[in-house]
PDB file of N, CA and C in Angstrom:
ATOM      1  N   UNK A   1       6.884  -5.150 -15.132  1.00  0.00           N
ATOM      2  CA  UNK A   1       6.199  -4.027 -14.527  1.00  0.00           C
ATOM      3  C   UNK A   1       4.761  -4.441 -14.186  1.00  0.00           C
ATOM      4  N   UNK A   2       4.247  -4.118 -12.912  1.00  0.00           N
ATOM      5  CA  UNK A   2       3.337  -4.605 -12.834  1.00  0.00           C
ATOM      6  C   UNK A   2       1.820  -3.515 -12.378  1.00  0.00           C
ATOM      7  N   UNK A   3       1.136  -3.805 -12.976  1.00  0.00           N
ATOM      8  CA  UNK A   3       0.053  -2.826 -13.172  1.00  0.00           C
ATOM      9  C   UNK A   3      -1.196  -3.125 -11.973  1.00  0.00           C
ATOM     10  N   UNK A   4      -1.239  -2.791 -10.727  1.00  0.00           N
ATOM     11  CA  UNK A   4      -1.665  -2.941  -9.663  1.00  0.00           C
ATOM     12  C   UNK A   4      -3.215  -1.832  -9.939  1.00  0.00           C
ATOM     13  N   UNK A   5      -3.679  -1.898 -10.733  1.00  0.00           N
ATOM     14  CA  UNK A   5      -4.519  -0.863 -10.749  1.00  0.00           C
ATOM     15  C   UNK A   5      -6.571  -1.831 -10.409  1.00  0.00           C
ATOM     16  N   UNK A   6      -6.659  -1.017  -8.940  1.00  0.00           N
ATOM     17  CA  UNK A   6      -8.199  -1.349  -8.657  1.00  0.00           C
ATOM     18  C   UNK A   6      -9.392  -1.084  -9.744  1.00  0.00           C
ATOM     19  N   UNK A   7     -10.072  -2.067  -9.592  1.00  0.00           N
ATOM     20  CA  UNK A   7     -11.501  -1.785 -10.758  1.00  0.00           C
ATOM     21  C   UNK A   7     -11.902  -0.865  -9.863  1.00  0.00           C
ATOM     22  N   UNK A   8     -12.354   0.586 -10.908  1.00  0.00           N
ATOM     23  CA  UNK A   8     -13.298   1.152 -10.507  1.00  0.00           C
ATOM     24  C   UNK A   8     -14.711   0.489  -9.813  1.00  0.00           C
ATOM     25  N   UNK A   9     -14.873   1.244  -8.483  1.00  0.00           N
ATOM     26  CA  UNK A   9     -16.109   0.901  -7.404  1.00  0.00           C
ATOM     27  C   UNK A   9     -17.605   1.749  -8.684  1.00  0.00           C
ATOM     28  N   UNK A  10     -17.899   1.004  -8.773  1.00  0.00           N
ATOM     29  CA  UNK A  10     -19.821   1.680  -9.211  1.00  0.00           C
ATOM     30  C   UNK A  10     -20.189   2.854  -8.213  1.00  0.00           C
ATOM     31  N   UNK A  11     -20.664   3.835  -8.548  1.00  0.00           N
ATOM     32  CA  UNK A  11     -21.159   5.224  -7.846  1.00  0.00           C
ATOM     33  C   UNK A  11     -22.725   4.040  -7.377  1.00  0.00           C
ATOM     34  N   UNK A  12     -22.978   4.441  -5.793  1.00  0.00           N
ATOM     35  CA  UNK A  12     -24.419   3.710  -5.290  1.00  0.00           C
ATOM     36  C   UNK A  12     -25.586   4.831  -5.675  1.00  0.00           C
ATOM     37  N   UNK A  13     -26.470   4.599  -6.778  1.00  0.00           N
ATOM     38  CA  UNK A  13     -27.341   5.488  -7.432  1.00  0.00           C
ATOM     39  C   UNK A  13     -28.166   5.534  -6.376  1.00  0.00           C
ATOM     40  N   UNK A  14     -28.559   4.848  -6.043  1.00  0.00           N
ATOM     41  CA  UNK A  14     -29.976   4.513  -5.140  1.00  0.00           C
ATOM     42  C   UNK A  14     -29.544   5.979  -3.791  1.00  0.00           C
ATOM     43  N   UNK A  15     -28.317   5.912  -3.173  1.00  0.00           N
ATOM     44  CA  UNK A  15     -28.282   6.986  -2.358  1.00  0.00           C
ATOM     45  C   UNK A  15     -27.700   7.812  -2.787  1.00  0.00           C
ATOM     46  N   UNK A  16     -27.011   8.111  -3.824  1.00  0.00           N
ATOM     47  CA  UNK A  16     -27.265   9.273  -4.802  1.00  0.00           C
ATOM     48  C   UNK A  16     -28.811  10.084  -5.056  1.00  0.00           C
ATOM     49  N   UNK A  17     -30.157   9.120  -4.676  1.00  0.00           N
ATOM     50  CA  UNK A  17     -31.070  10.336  -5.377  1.00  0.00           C
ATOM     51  C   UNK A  17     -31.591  10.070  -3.830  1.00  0.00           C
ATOM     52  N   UNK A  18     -31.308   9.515  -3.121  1.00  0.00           N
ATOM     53  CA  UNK A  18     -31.953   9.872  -1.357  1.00  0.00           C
ATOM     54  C   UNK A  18     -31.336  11.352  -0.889  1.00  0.00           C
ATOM     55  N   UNK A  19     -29.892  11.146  -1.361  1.00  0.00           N
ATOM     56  CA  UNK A  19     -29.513  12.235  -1.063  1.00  0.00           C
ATOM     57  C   UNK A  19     -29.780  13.812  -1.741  1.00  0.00           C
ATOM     58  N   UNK A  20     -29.615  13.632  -2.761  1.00  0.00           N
ATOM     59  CA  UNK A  20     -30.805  14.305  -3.494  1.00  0.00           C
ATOM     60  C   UNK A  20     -32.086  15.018  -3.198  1.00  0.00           C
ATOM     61  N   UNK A  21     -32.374  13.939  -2.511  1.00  0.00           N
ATOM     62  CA  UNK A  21     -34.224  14.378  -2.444  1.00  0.00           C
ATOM     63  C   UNK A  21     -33.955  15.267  -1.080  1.00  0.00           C
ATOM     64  N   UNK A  22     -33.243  14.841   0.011  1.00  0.00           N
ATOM     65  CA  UNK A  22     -32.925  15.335   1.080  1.00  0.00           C
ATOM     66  C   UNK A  22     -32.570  16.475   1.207  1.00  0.00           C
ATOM     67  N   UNK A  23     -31.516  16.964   0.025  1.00  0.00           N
ATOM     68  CA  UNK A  23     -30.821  18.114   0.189  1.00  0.00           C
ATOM     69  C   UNK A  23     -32.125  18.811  -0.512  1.00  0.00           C
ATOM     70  N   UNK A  24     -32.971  18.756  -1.734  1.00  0.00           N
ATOM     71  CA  UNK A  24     -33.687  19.399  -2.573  1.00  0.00           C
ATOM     72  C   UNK A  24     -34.647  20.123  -1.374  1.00  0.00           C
ATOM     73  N   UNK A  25     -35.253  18.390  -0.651  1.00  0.00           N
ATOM     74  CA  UNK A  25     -36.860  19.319   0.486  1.00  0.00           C
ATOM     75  C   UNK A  25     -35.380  20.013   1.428  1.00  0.00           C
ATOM     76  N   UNK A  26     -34.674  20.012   1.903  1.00  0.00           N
ATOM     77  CA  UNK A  26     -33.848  20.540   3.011  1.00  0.00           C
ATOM     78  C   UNK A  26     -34.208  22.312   2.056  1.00  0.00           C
ATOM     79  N   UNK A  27     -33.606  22.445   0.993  1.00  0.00           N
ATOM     80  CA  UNK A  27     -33.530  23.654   0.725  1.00  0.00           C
ATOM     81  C   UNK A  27     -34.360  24.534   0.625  1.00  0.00           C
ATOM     82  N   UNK A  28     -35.683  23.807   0.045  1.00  0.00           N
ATOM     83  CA  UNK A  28     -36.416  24.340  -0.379  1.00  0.00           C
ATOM     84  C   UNK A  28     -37.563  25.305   1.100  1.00  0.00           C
ATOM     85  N   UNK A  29     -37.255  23.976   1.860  1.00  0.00           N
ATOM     86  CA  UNK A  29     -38.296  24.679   2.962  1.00  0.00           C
ATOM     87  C   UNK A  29     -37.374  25.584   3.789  1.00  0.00           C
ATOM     88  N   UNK A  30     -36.166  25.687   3.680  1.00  0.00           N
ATOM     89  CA  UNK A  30     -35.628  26.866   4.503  1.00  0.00           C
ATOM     90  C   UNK A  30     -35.466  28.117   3.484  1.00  0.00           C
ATOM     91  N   UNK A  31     -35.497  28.028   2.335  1.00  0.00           N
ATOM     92  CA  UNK A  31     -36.145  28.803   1.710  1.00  0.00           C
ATOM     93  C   UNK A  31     -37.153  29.454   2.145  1.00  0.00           C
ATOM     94  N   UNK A  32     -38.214  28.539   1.861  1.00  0.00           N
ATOM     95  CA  UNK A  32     -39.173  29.327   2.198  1.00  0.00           C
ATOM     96  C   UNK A  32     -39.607  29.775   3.748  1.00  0.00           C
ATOM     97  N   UNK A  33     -39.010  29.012   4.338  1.00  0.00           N
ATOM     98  CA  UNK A  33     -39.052  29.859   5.851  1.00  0.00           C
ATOM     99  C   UNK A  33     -38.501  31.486   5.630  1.00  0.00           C
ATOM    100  N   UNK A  34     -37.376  31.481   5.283  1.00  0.00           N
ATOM    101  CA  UNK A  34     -36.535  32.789   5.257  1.00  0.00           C
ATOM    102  C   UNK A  34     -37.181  33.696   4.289  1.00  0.00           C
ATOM    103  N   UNK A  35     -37.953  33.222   3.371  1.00  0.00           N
ATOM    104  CA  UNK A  35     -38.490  34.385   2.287  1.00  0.00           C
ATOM    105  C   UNK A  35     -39.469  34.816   3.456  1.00  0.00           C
ATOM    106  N   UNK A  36     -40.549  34.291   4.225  1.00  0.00           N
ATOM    107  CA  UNK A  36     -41.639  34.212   4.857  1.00  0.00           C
ATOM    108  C   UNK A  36     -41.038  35.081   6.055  1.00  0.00           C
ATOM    109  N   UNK A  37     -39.944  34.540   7.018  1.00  0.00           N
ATOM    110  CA  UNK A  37     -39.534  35.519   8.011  1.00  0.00           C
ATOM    111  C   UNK A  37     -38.185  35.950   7.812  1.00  0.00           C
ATOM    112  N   UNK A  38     -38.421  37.214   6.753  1.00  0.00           N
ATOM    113  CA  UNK A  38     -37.190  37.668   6.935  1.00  0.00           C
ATOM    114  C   UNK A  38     -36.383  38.813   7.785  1.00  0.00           C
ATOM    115  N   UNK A  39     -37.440  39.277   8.297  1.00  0.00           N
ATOM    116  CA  UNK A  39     -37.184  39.982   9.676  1.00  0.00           C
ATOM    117  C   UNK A  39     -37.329  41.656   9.064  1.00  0.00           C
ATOM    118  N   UNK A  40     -37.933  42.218   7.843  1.00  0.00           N
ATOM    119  CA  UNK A  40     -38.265  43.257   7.725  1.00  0.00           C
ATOM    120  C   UNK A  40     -37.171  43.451   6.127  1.00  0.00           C
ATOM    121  N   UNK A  41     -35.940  42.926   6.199  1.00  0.00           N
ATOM    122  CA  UNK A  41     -35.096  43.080   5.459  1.00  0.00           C
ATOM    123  C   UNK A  41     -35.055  42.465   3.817  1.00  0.00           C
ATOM    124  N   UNK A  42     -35.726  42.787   2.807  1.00  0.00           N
ATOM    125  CA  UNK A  42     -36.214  42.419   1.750  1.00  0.00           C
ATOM    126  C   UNK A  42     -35.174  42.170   1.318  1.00  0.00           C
ATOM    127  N   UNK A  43     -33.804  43.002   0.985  1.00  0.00           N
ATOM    128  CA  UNK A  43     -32.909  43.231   0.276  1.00  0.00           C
ATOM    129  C   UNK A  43     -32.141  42.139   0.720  1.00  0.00           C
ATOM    130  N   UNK A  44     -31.884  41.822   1.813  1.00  0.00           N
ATOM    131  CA  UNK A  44     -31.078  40.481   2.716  1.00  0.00           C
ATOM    132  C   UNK A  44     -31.952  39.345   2.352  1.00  0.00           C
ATOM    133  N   UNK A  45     -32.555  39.794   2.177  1.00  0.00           N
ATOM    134  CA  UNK A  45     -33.362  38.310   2.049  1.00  0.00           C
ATOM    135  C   UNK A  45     -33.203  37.970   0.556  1.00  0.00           C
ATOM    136  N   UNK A  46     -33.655  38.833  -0.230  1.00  0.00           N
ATOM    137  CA  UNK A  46     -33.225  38.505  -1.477  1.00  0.00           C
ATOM    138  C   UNK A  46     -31.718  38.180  -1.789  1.00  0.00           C
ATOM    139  N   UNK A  47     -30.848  38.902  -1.466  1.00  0.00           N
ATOM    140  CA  UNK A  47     -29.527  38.399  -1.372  1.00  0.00           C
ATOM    141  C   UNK A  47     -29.134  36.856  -1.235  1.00  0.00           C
ATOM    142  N   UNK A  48     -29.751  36.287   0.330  1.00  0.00           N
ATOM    143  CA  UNK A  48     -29.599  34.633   0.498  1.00  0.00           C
ATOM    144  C   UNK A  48     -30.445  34.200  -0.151  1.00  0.00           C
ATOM    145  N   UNK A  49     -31.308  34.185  -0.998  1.00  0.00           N
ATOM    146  CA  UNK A  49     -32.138  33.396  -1.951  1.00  0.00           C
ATOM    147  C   UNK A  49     -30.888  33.349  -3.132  1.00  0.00           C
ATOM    148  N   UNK A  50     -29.994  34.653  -3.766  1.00  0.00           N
ATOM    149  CA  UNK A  50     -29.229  34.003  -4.704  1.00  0.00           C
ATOM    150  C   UNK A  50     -28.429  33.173  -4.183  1.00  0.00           C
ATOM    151  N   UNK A  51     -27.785  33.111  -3.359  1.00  0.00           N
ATOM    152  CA  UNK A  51     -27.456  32.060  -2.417  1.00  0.00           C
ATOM    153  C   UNK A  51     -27.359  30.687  -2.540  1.00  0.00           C
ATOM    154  N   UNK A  52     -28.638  30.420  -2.135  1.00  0.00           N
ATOM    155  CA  UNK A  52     -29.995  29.257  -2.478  1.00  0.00           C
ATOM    156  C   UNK A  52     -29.934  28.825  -3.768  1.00  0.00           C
ATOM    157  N   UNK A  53     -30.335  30.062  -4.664  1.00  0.00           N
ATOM    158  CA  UNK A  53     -30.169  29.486  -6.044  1.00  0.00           C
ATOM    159  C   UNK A  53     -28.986  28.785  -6.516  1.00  0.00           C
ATOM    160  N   UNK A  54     -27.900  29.507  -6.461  1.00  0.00           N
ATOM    161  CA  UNK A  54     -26.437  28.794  -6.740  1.00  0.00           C
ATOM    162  C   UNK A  54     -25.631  27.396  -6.114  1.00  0.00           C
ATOM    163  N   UNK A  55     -26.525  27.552  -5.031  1.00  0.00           N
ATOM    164  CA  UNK A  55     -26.437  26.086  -3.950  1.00  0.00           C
ATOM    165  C   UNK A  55     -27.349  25.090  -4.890  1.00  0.00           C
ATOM    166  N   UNK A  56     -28.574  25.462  -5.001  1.00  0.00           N
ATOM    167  CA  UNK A  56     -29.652  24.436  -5.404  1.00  0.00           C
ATOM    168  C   UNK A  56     -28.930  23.818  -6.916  1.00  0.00           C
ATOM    169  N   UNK A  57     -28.429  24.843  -7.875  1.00  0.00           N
ATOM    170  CA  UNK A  57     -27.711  24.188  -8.778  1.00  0.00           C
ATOM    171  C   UNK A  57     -26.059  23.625  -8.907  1.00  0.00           C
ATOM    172  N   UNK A  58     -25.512  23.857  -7.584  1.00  0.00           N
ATOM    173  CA  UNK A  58     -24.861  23.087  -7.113  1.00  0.00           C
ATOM    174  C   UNK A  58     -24.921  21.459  -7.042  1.00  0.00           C
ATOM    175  N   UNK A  59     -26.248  21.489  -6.072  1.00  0.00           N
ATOM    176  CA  UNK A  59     -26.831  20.341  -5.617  1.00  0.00           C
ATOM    177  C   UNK A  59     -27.323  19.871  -6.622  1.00  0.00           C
ATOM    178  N   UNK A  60     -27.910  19.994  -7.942  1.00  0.00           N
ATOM    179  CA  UNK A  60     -28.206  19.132  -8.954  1.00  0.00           C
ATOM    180  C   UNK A  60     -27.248  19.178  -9.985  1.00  0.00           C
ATOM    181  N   UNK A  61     -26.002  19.677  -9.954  1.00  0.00           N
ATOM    182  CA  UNK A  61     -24.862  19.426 -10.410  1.00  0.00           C
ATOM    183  C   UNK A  61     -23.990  17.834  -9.800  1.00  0.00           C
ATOM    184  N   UNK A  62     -24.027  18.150  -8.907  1.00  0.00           N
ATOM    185  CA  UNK A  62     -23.093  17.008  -7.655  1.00  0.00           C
ATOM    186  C   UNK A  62     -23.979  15.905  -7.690  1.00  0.00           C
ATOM    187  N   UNK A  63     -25.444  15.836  -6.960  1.00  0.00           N
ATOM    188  CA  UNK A  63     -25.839  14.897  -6.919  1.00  0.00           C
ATOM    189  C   UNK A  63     -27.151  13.887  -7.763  1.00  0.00           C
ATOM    190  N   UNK A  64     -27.243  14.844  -8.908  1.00  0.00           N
ATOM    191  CA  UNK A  64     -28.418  14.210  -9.659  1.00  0.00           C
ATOM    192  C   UNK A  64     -27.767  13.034 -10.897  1.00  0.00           C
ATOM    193  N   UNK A  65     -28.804  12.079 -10.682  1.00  0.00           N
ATOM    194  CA  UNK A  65     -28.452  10.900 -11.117  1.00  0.00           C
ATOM    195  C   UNK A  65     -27.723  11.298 -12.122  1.00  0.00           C
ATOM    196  N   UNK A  66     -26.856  10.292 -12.917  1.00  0.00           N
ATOM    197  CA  UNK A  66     -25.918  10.335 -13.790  1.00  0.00           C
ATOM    198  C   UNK A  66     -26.182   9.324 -14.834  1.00  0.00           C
ATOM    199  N   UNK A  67     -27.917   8.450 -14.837  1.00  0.00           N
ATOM    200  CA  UNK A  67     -27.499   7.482 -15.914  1.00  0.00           C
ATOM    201  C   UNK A  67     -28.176   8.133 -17.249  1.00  0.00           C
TER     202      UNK A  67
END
């Protein structure tokens, strides 16, 4: 029987935290665009900020370093 099994590939850290950093400023400033113009609608706006929040700890779930 023969055991054909690939070595695990290494996760590439280095674009693990580019990506990271990318998604973090990506969020943060459309954040704050949308808190800033939210077009009169407080309640909507607050709404997509929880949004935001649950994304943002998404995003440091998925992609923050792992060592």
């Amino acid at each position: 029987m023969d055991n054909n099994i690939e070595p695990r590939r290494k996760p590439n850290y280095p674009l693990r935290r580019i990506l990271f950093a990318i998604a973090s400023i990506g969020l943060i400033s459309s954040l704050t665009i949308m808190l800033t113009w939210h077009g009169g609608s407080m309640n909507a706006a607050l709404m997509v900020e929880g949004v935001y929040i649950a994304t943002a700890l998404w995003l440091i779930v998925r992609f923050a370093p792992r060592d």
